[in-house]
C-alpha atoms as a PDB file:
ATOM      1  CA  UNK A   1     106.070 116.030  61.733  1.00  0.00           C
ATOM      2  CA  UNK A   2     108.201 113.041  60.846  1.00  0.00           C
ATOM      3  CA  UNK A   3     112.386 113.123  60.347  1.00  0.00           C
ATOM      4  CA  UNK A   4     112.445 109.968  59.587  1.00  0.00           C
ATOM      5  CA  UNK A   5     114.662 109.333  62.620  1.00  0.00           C
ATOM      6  CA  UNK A   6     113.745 107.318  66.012  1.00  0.00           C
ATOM      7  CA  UNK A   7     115.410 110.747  68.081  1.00  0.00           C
ATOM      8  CA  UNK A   8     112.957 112.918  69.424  1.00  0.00           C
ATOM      9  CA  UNK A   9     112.083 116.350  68.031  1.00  0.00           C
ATOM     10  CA  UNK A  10     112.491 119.144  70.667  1.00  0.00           C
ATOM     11  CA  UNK A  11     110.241 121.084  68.525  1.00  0.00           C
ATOM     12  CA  UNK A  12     106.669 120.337  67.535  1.00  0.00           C
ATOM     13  CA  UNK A  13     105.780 117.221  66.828  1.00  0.00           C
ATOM     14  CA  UNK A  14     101.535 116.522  67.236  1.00  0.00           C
ATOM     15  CA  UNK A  15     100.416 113.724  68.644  1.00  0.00           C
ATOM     16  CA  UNK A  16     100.754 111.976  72.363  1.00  0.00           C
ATOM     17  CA  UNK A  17     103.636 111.627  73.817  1.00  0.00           C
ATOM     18  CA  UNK A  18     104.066 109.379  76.809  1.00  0.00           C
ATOM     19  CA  UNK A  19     107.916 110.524  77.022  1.00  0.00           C
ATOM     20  CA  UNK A  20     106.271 114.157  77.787  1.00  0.00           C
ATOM     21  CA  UNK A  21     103.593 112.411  80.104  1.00  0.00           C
ATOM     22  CA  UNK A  22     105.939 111.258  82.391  1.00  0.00           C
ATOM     23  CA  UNK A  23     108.021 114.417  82.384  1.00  0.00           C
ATOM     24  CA  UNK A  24     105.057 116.367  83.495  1.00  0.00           C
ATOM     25  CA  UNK A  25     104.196 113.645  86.015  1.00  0.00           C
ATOM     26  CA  UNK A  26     107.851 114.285  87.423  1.00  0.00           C
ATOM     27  CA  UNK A  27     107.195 117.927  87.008  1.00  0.00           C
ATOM     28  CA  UNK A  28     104.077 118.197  89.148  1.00  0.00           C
ATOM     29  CA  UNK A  29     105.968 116.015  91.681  1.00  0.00           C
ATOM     30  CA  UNK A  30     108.088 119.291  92.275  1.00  0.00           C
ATOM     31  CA  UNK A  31     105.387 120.910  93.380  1.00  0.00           C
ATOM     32  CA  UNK A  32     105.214 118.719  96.785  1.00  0.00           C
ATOM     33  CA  UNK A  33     108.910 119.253  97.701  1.00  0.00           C
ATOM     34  CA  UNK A  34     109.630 122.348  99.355  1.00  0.00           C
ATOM     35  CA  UNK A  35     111.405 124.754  97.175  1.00  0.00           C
ATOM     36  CA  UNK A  36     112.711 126.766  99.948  1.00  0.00           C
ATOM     37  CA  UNK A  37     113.344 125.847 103.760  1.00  0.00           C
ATOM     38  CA  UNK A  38     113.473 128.664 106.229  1.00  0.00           C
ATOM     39  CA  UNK A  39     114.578 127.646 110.159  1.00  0.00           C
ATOM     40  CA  UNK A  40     113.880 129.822 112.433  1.00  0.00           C
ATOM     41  CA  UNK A  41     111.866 131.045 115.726  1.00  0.00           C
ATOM     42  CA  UNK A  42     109.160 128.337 113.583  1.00  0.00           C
ATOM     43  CA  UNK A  43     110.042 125.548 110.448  1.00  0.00           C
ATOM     44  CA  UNK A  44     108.118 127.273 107.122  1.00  0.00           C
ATOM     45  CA  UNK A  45     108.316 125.675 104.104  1.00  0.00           C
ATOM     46  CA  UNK A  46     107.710 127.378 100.831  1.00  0.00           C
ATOM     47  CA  UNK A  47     105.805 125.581  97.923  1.00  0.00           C
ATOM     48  CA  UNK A  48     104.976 126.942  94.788  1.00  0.00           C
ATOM     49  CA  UNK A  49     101.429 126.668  96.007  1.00  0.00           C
ATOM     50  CA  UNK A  50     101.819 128.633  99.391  1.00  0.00           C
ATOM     51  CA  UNK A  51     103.507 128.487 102.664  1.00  0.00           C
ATOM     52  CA  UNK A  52     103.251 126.079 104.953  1.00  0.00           C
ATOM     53  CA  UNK A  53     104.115 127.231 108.585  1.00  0.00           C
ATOM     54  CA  UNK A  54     104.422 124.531 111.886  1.00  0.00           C
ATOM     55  CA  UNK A  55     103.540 126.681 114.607  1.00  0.00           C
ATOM     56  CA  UNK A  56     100.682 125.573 114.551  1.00  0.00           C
ATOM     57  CA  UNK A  57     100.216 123.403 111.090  1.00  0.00           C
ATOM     58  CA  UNK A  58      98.536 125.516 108.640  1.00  0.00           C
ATOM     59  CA  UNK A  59      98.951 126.505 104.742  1.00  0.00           C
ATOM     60  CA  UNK A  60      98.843 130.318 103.440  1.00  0.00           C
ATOM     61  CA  UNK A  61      97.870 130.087  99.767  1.00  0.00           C
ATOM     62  CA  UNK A  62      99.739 132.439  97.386  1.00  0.00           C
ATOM     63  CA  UNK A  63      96.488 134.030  96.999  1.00  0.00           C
ATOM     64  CA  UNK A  64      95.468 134.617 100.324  1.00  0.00           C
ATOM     65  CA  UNK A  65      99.244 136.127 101.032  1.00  0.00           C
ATOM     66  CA  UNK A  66      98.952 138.427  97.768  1.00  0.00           C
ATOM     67  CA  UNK A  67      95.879 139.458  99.322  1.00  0.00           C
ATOM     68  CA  UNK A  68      96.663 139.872 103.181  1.00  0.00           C
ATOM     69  CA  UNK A  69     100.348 141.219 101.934  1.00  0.00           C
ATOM     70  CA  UNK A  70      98.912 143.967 100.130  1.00  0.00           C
ATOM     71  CA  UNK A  71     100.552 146.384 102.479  1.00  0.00           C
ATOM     72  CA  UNK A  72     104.095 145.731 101.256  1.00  0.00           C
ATOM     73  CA  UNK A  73     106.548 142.865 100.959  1.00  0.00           C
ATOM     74  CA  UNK A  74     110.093 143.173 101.330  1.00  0.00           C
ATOM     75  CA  UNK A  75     111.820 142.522  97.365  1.00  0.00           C
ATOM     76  CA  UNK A  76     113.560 139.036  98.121  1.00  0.00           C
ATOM     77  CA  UNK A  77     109.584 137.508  98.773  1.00  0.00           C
ATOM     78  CA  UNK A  78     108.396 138.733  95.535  1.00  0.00           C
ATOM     79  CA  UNK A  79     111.116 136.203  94.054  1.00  0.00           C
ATOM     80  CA  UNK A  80     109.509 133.239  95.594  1.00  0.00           C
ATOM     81  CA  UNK A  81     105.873 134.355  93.704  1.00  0.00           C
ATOM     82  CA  UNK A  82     108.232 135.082  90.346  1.00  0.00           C
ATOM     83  CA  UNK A  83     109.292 131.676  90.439  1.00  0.00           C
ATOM     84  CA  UNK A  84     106.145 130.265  91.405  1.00  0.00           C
ATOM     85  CA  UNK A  85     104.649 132.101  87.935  1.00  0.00           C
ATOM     86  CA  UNK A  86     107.878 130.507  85.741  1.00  0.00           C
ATOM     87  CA  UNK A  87     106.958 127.025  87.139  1.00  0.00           C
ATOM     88  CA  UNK A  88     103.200 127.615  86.416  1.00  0.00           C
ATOM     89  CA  UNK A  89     104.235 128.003  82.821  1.00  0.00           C
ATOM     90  CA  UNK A  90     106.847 125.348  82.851  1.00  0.00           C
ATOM     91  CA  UNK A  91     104.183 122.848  84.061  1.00  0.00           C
ATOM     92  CA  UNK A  92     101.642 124.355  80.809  1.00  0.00           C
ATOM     93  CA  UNK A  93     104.378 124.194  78.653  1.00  0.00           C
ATOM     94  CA  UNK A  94     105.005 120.462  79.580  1.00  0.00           C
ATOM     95  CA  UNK A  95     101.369 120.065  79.472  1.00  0.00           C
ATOM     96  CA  UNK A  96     101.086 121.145  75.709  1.00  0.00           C
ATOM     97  CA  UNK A  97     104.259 118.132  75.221  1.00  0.00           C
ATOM     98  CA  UNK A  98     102.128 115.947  76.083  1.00  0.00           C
ATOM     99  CA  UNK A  99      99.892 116.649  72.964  1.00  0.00           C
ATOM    100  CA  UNK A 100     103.341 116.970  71.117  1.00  0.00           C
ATOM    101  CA  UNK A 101     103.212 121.160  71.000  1.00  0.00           C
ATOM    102  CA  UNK A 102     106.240 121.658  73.381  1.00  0.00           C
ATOM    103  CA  UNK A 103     109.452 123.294  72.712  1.00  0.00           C
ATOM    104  CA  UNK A 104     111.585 121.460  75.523  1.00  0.00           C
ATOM    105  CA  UNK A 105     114.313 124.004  75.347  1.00  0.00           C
ATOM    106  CA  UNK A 106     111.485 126.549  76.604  1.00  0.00           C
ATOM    107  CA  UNK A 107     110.408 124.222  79.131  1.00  0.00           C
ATOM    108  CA  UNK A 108     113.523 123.306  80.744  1.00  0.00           C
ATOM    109  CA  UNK A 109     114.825 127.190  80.585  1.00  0.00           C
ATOM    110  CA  UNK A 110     111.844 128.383  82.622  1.00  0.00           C
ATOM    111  CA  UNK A 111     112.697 125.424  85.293  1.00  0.00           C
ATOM    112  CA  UNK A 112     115.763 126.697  85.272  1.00  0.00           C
ATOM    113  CA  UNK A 113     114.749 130.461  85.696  1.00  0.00           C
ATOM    114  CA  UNK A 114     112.041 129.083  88.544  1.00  0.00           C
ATOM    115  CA  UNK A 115     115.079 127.013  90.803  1.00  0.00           C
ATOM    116  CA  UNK A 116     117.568 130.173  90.157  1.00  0.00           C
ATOM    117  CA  UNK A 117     114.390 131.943  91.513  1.00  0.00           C
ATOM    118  CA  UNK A 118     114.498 130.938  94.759  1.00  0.00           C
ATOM    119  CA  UNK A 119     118.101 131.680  95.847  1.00  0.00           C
ATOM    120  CA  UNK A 120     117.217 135.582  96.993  1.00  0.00           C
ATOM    121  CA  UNK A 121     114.816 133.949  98.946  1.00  0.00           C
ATOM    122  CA  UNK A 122     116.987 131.936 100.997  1.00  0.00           C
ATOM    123  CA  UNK A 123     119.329 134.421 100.869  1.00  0.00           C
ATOM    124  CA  UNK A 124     116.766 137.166 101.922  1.00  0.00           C
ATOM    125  CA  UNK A 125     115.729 135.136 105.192  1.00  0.00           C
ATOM    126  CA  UNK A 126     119.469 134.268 106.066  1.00  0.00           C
ATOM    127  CA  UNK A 127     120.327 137.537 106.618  1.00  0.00           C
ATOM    128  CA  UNK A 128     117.908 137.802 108.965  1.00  0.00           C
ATOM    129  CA  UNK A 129     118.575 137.209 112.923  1.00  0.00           C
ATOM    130  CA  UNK A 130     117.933 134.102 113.994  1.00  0.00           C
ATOM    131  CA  UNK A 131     116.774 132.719 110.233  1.00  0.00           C
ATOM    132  CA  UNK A 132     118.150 130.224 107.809  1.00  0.00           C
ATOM    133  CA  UNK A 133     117.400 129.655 104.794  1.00  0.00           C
ATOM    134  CA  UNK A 134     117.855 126.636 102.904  1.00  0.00           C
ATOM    135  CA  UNK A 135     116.773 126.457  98.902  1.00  0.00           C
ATOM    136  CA  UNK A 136     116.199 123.197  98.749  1.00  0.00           C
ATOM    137  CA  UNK A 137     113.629 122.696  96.206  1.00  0.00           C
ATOM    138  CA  UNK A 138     116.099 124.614  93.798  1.00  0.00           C
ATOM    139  CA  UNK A 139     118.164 121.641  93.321  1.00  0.00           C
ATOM    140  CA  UNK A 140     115.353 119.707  92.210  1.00  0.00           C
ATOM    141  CA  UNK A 141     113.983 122.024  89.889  1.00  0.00           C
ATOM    142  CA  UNK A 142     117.556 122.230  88.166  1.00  0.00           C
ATOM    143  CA  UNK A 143     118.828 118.309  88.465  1.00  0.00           C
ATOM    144  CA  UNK A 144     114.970 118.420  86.468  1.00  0.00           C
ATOM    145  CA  UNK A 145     116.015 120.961  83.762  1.00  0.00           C
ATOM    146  CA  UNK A 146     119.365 119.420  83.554  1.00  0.00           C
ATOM    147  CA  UNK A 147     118.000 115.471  83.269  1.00  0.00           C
ATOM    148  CA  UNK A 148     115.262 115.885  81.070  1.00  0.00           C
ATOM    149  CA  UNK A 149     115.779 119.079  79.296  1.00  0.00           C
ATOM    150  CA  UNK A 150     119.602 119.601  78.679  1.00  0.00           C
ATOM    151  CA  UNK A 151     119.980 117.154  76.147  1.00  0.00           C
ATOM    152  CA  UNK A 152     118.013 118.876  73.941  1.00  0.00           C
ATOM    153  CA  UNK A 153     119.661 122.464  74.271  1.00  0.00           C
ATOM    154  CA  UNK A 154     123.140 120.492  73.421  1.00  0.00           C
ATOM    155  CA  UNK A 155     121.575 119.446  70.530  1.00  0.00           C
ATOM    156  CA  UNK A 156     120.056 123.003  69.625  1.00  0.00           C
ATOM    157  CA  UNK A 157     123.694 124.445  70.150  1.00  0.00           C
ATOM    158  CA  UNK A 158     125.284 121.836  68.343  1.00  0.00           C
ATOM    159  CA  UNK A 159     123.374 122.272  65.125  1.00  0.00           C
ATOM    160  CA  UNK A 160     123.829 126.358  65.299  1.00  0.00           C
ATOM    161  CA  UNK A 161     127.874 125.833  65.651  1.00  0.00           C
ATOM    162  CA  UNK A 162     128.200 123.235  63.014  1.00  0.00           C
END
């Protein structure tokens, strides 16, 4: 779907798109920086993909913890595995803008949702004794929603007011 213009759609427009390739390159990237930091007795750090504890080295997958912490988790966990699932559909989302079938406004409001995620995390394990939390990750995943995504929610605003 052609405008005739040389701006960029934010709504569907088939076809490749290396713009949208090298978002979701930067995307996946955010996957290897840890989204939430929490110092402590031991350093874990908390990927999308599991935890990764240094006493000793070793990685808990999210499925192996949903399936060893089937006894109970305390609530401010569970929002580390919410955001996890918003970032899984950010990345799909950015995936399908690749083939030109992404609403960016969608994309960039579930990276925001995913970094806001984390927060009651950090929070949760601060106000434990002897823990710190530090959401580190969170300010990536927003600076990301706010450098490649905000442009076009400005411009989704901007044509509602006028």
């Amino acid at each position: 779907m052609s405008t005739g213009s040389d701006e960029e759609s934010p709504f569907w427009s088939p076809g490749f798109d290396p713009r949208a390739a090298r978002r979701l390159l930067l995307l996946v990237a955010l996957a290897f920086v840890p989204w939430t930091v929490i110092l402590g007795p031991d350093l874990t750090l908390v990927f999308p993909f599991g935890l990764v504890n240094d006493n000793p080295w070793f990685l808990v997958r999210v499925d192996d913890y949903l399936r060893l912490s089937s006894y109970g988790r305390f609530a401010f966990i569970d929002a580390w595995l919410i955001g996890a699932g918003l970032y899984a559909v950010a990345l799909l989302s950015a995936l399908g803008g690749v083939a030109g079938v992404e609403d960016r406004r969608l994309t960039g409001g579930l990276l925001v949702f995913a970094g806001v995620s984390q927060f009651p995390l950090a929070l949760g394990f601060s106000r434990r004794t002897g823990y710190v939390g530090l959401p580190v990750g969170s300010l990536f995943l927003l600076a990301a929603a706010w450098w490649l995504y905000w442009s076009d929610v400005r411009a989704w605003v901007g044509a509602r007011v006028e």
